[in-house]
N, C-alpha and C. Protein backbone atom coordinates (compact mmCIF):
# COMPACT_ATOMS: atom_id res chain seq x y z
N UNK A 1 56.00 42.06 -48.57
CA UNK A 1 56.70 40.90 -48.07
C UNK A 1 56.44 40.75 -46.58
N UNK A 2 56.28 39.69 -46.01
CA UNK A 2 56.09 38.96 -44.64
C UNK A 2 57.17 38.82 -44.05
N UNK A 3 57.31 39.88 -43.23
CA UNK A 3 58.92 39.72 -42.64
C UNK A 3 58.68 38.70 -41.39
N UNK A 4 57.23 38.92 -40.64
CA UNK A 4 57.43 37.65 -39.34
C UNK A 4 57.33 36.16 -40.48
N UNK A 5 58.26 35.43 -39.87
CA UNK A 5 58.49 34.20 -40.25
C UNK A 5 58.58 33.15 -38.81
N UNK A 6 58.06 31.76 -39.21
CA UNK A 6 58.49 30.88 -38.36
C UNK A 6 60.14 30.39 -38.71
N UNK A 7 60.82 29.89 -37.78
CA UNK A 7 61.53 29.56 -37.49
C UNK A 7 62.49 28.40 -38.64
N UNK A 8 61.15 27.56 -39.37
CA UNK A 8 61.79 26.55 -40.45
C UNK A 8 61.89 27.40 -41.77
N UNK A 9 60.80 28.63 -41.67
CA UNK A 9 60.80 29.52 -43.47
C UNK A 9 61.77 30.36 -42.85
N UNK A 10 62.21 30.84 -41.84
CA UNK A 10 63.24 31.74 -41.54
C UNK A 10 64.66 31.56 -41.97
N UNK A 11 65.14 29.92 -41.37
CA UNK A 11 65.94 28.88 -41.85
C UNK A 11 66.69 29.11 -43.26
N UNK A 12 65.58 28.78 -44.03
CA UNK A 12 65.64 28.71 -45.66
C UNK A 12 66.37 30.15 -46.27
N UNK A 13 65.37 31.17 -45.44
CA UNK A 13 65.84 32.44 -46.01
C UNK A 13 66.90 32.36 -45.52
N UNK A 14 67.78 32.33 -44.48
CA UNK A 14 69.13 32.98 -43.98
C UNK A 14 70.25 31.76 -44.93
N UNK A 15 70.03 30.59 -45.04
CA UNK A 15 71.01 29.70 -45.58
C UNK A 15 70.63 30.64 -47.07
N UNK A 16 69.65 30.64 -47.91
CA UNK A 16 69.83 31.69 -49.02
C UNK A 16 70.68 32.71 -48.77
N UNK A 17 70.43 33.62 -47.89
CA UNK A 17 71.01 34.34 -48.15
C UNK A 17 72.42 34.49 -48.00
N UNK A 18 72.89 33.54 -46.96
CA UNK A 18 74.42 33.31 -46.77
C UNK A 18 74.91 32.85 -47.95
N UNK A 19 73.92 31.64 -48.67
CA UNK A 19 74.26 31.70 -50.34
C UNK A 19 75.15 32.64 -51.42
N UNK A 20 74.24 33.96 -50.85
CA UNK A 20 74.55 34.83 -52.16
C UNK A 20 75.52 35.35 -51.44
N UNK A 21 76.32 34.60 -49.95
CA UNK A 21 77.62 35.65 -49.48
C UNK A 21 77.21 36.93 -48.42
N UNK A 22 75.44 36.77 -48.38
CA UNK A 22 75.52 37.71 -47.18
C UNK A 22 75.90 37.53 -45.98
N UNK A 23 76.15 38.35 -44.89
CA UNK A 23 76.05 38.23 -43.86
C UNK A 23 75.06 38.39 -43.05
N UNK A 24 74.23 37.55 -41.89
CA UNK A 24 73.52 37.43 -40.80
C UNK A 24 73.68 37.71 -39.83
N UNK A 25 73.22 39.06 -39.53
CA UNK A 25 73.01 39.52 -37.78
C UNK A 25 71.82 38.75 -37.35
N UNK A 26 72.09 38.88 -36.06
CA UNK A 26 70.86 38.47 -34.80
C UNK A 26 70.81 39.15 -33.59
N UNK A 27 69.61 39.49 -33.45
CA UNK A 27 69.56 40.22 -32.13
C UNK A 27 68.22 39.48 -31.64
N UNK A 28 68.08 39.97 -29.74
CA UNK A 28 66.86 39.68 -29.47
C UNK A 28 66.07 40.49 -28.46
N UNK A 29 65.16 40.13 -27.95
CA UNK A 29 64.56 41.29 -26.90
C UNK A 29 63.00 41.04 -26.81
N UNK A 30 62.90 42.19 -26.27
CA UNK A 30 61.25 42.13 -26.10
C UNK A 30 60.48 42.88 -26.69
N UNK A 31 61.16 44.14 -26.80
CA UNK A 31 60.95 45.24 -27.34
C UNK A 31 59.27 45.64 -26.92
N UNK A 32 59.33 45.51 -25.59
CA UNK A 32 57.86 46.32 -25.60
C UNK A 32 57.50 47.69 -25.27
N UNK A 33 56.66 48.18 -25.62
CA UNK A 33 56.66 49.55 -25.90
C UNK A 33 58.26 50.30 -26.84
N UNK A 34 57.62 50.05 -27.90
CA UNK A 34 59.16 50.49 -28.53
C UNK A 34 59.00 52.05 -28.55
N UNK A 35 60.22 52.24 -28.10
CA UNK A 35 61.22 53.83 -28.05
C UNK A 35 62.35 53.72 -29.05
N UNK A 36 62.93 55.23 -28.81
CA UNK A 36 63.92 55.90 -29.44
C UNK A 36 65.42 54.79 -29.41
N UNK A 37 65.20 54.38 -28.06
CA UNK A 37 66.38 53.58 -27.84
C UNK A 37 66.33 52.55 -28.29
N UNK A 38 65.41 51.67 -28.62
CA UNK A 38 64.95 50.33 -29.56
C UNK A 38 65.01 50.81 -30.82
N UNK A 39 64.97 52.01 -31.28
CA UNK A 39 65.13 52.03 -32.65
C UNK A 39 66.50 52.19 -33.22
N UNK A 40 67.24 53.25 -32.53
CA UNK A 40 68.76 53.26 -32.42
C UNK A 40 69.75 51.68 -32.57
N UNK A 41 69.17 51.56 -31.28
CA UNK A 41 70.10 49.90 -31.03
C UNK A 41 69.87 49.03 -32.33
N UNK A 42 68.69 49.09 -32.83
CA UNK A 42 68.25 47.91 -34.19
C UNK A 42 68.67 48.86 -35.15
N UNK A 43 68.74 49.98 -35.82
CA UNK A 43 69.36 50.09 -36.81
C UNK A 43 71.41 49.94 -36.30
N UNK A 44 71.71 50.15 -35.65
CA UNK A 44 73.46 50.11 -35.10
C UNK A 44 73.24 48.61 -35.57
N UNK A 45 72.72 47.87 -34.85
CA UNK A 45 72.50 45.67 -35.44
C UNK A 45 72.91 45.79 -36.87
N UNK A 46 71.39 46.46 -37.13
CA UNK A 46 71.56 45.88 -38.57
C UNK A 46 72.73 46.69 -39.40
N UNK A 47 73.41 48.01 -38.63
CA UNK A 47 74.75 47.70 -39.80
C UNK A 47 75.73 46.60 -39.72
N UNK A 48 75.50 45.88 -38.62
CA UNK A 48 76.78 45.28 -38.21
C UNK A 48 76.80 43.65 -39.39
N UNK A 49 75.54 43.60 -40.06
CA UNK A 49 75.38 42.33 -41.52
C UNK A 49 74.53 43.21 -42.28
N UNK A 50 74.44 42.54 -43.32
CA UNK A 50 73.82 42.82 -44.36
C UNK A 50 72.16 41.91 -44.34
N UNK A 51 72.05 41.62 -43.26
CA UNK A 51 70.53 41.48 -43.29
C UNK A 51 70.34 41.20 -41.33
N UNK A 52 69.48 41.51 -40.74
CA UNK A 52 69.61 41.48 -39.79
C UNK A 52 68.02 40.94 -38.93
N UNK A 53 68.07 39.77 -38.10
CA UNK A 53 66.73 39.18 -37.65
C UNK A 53 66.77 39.18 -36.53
N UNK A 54 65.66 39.58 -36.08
CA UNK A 54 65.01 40.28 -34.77
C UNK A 54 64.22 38.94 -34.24
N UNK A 55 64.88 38.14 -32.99
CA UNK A 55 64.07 36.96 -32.53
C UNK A 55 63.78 38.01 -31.22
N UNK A 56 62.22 38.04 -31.00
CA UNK A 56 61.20 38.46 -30.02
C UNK A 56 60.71 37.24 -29.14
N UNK A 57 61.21 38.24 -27.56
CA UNK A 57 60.02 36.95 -26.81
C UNK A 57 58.93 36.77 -27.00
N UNK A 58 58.55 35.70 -26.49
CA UNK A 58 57.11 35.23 -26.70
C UNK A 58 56.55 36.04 -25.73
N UNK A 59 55.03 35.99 -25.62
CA UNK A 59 54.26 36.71 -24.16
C UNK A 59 54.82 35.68 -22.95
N UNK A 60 55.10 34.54 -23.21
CA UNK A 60 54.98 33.80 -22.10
C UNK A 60 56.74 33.82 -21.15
N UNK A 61 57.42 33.96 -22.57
CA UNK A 61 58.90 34.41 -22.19
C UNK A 61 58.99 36.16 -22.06
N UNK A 62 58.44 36.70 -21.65
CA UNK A 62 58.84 37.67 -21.60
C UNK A 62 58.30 38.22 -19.99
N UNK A 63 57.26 37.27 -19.72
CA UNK A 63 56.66 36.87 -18.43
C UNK A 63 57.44 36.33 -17.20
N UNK A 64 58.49 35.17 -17.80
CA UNK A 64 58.96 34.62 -17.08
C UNK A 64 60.14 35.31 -16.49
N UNK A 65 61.01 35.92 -17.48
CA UNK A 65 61.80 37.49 -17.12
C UNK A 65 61.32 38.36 -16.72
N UNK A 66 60.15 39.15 -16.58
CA UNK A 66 60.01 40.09 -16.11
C UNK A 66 58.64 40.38 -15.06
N UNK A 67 58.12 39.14 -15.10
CA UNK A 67 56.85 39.22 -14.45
C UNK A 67 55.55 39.04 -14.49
N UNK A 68 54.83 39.02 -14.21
CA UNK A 68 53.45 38.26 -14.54
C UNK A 68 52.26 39.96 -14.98
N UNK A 69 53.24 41.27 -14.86
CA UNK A 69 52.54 42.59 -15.48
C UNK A 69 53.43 42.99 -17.10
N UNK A 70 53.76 42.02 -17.26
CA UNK A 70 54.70 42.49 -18.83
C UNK A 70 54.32 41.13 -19.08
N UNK A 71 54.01 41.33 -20.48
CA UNK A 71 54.13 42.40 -21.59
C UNK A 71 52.79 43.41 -21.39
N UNK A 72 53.54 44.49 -21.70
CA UNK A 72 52.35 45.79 -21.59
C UNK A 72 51.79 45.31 -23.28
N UNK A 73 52.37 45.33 -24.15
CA UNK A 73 51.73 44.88 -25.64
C UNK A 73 51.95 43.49 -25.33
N UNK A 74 50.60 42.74 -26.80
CA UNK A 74 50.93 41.41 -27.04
C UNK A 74 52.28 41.61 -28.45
N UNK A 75 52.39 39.82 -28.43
CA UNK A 75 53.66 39.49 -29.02
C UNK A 75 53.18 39.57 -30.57
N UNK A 76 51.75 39.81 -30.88
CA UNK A 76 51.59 40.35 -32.36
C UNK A 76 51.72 41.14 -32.72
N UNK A 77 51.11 42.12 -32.04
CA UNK A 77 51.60 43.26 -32.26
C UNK A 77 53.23 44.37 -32.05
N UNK A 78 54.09 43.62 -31.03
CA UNK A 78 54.85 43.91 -30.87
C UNK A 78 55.78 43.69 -32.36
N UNK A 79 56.00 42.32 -32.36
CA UNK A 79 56.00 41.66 -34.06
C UNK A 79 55.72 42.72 -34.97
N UNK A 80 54.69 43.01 -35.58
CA UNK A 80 54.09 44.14 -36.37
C UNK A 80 54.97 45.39 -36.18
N UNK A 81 55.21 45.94 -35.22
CA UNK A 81 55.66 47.42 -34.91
C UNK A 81 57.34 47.09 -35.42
N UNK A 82 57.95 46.00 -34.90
CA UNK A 82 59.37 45.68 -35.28
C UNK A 82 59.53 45.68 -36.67
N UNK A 83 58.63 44.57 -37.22
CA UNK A 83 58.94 44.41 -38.94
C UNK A 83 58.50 45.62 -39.56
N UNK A 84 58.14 46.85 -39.19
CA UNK A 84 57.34 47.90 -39.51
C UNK A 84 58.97 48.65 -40.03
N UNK A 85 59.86 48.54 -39.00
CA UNK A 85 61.27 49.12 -39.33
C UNK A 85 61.92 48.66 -40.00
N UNK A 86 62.81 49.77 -41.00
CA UNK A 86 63.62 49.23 -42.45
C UNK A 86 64.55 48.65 -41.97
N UNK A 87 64.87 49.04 -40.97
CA UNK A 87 66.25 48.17 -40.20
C UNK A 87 66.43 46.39 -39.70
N UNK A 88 64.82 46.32 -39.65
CA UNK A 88 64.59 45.06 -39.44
C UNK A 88 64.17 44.13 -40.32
N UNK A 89 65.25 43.20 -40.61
CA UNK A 89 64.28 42.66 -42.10
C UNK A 89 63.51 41.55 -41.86
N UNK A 90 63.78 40.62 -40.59
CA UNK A 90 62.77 39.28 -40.37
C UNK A 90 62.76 39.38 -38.48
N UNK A 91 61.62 38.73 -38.20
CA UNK A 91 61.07 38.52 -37.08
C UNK A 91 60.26 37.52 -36.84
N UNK A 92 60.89 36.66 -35.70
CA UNK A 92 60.73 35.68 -35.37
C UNK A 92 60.67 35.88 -33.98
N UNK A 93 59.89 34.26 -33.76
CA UNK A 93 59.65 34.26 -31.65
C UNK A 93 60.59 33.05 -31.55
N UNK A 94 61.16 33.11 -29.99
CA UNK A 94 61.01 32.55 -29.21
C UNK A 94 60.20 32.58 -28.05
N UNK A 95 60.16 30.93 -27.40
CA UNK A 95 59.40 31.02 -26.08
C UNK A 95 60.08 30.97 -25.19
N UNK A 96 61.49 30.20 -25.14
CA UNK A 96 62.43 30.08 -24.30
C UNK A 96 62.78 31.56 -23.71
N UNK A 97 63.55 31.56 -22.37
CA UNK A 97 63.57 32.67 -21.45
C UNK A 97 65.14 32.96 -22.15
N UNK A 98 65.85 32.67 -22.98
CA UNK A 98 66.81 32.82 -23.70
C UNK A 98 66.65 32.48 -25.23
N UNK A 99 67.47 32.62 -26.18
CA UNK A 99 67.73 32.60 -27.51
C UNK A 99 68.48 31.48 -27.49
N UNK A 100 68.68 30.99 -26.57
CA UNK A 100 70.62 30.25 -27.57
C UNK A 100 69.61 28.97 -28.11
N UNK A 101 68.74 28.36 -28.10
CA UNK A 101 68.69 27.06 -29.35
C UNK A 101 68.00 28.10 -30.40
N UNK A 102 67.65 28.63 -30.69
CA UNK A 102 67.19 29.32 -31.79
C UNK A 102 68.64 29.95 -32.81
N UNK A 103 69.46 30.46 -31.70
CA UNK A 103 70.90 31.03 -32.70
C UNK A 103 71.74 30.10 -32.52
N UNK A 104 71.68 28.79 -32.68
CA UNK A 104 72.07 27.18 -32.68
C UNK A 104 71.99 27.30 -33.76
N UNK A 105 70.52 26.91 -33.98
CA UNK A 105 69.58 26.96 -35.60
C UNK A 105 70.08 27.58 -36.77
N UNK A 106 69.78 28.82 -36.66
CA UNK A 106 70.48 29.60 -37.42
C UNK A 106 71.54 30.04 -37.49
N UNK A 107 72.28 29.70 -37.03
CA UNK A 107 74.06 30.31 -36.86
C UNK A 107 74.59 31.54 -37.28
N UNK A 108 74.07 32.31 -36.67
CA UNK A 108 74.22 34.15 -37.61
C UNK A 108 75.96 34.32 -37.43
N UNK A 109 76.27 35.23 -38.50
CA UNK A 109 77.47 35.76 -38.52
C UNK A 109 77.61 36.42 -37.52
N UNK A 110 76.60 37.12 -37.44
CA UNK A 110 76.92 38.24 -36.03
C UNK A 110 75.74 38.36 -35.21
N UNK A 111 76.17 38.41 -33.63
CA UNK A 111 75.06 38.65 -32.84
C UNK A 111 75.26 39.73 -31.62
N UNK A 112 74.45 40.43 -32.24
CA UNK A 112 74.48 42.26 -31.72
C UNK A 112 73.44 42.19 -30.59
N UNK A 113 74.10 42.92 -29.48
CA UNK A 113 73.53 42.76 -28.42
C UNK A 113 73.79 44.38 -27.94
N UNK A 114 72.45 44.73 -26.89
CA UNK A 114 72.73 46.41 -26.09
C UNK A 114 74.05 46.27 -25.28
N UNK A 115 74.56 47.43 -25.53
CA UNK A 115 76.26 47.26 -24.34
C UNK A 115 75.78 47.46 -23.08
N UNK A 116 75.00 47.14 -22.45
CA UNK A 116 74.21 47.32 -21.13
C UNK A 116 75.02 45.43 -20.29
N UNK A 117 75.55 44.56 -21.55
CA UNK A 117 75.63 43.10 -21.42
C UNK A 117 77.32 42.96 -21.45
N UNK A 118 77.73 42.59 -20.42
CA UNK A 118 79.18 42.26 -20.72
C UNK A 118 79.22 41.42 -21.77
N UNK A 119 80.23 41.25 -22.43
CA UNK A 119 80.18 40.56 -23.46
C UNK A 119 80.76 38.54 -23.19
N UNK A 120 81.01 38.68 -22.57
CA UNK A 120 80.90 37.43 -21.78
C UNK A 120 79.67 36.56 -20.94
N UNK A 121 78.82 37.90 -21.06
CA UNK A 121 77.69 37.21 -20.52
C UNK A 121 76.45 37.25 -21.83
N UNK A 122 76.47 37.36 -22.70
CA UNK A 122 76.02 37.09 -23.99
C UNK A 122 75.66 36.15 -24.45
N UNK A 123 74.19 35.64 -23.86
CA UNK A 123 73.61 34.56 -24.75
C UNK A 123 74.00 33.84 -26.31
N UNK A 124 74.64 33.10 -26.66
CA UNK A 124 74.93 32.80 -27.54
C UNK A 124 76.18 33.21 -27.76
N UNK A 125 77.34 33.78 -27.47
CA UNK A 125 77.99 33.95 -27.56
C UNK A 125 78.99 33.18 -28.02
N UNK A 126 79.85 32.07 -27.21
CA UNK A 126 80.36 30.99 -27.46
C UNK A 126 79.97 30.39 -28.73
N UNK A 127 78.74 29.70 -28.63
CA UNK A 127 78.14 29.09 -29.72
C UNK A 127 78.75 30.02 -31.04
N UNK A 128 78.64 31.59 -31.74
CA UNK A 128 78.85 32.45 -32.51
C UNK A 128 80.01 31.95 -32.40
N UNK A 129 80.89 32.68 -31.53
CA UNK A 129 82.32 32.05 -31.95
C UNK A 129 82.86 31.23 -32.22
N UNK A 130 82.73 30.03 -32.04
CA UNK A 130 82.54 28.81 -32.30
C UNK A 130 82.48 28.27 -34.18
N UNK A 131 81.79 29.04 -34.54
CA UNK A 131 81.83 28.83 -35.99
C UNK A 131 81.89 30.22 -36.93
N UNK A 132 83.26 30.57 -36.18
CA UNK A 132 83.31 32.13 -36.60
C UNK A 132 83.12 33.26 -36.91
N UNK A 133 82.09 33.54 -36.02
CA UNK A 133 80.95 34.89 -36.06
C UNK A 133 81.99 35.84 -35.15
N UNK A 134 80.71 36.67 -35.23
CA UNK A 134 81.46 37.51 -34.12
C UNK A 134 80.13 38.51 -32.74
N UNK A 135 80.63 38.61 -32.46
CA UNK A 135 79.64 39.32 -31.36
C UNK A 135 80.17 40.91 -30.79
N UNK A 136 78.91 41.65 -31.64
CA UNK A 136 78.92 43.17 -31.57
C UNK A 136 78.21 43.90 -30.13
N UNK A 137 78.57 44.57 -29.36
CA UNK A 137 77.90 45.62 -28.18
C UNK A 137 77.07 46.71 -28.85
N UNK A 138 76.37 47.01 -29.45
CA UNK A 138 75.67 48.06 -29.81
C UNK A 138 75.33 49.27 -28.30
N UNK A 139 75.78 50.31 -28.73
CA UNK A 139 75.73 51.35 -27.58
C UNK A 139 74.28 51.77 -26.90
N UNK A 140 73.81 52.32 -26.18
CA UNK A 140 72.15 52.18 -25.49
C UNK A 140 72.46 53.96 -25.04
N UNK A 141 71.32 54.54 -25.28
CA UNK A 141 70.85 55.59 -24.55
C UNK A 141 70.43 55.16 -23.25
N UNK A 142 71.11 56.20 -22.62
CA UNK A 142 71.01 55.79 -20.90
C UNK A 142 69.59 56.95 -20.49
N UNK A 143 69.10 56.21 -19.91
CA UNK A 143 67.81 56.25 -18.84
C UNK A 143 66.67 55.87 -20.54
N UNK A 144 66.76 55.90 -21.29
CA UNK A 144 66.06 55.16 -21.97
C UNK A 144 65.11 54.13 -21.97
N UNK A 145 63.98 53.86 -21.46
CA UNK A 145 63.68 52.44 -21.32
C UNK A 145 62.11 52.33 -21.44
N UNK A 146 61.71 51.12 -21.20
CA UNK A 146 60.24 50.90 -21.18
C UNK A 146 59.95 50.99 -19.58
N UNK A 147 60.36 50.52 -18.90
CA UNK A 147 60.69 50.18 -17.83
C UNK A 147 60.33 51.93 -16.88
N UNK A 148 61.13 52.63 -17.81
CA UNK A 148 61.23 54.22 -17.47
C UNK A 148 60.12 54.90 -18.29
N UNK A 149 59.67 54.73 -19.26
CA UNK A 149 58.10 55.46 -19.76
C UNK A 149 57.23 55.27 -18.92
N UNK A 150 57.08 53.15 -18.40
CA UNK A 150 56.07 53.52 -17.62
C UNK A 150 56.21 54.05 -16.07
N UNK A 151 56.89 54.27 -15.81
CA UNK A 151 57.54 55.09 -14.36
C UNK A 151 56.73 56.69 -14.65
N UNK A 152 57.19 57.06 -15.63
CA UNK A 152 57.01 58.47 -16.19
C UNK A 152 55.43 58.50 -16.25
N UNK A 153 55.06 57.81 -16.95
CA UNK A 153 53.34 57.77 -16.90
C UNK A 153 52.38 57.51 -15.58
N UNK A 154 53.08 56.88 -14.90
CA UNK A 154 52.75 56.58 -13.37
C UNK A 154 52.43 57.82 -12.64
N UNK A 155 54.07 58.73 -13.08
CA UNK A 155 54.02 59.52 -12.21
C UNK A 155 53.64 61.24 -13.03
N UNK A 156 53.57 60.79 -14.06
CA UNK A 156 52.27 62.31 -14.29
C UNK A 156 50.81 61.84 -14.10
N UNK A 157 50.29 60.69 -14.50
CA UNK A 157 49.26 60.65 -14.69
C UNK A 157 48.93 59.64 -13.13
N UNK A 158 49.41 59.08 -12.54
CA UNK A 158 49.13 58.44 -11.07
C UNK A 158 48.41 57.04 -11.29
N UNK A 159 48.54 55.80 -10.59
CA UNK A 159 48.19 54.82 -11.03
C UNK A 159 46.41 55.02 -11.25
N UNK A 160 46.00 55.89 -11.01
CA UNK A 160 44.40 55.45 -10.76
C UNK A 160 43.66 56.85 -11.86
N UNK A 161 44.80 57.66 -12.02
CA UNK A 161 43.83 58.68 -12.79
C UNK A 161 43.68 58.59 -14.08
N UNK A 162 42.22 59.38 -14.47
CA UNK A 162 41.42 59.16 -15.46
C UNK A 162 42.57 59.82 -16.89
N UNK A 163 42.98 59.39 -17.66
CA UNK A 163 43.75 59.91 -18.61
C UNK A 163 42.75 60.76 -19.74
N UNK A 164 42.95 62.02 -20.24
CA UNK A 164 42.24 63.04 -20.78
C UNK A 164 42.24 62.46 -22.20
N UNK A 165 41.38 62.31 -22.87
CA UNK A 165 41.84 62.42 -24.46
C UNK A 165 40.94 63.71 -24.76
N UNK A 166 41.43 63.97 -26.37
CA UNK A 166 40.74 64.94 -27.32
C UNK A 166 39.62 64.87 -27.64
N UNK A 167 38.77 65.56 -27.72
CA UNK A 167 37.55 65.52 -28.04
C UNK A 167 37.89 65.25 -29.51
């Protein structure tokens, strides 16, 4: 099964599945270079519904947040590595530098976010409540990050040195 979906076959699936009475999480991110702490946080999401969709920035939104040296991966492959996890059952992009017309669209029951985010400052938030969702903090391993691997790689291996592989 094809868990990346566009946005209109994504649609279809979640009104199905609210059909049969499930519930819809949503989360979002960038998730580049995925770690321990991206895997944690997305399975904690996905207990919080019974099916749970992972909207990923685009390369170009993920640029505009963080800089014109991220994304260290492209957004296909990042895609790929996400739907790769049982925890994640669909994946979708945005390009926008936020989510909220995308969780407009889809109106998830719940939208699980890292507790790194006051919960007042929660993209989509309002909107969720609004038609009676709710909005979960999922807990974060601290110093965890992408942000911090490549720090770590910087500083064993130095911006300029030759990295060893195996024969």
């Amino acid at each position: 099964m094809n868990k990346i979906l566009t946005w209109e076959v994504l649609k279809r699936e979640v009104d199905r599945l609210r059909g049969e009475g499930k519930k819809i999480a949503f989360t979002n991110g960038c998730f580049d270079i995925l770690h321990v702490g991206h895997v944690r946080y997305l399975r904690e999401a996905r207990r919080t519904g019974d099916c749970l969709v992972l909207a990923l920035n685009s390369d170009a939104s993920v640029r505009a947040i963080k800089g014109e040296k991220r994304p260290l991966v492209p957004e296909g492959e990042r895609a790929e590595v996400v739907a790769a996890l049982d925890c994640v059952d669909y994946v979708t992009f945005f390009a926008e530098t936020t989510p909220l017309r995308l969780i407009e669209f889809l109106r998830p029951d719940v939208l699980a976010k890292g507790a790194d985010w006051p919960e007042e400052a929660v993209v989509g938030r309002d909107a969720v409540l609004s038609w009676g969702g709710r909005v979960v903090l999922c807990p974060l391993i601290e110093g965890v990050s992408t942000t911090n691997i490549v720090a770590r790689v910087l500083q064993v291996y130095g911006s300029g040195a030759k990295i060893e592989t195996p024969a």
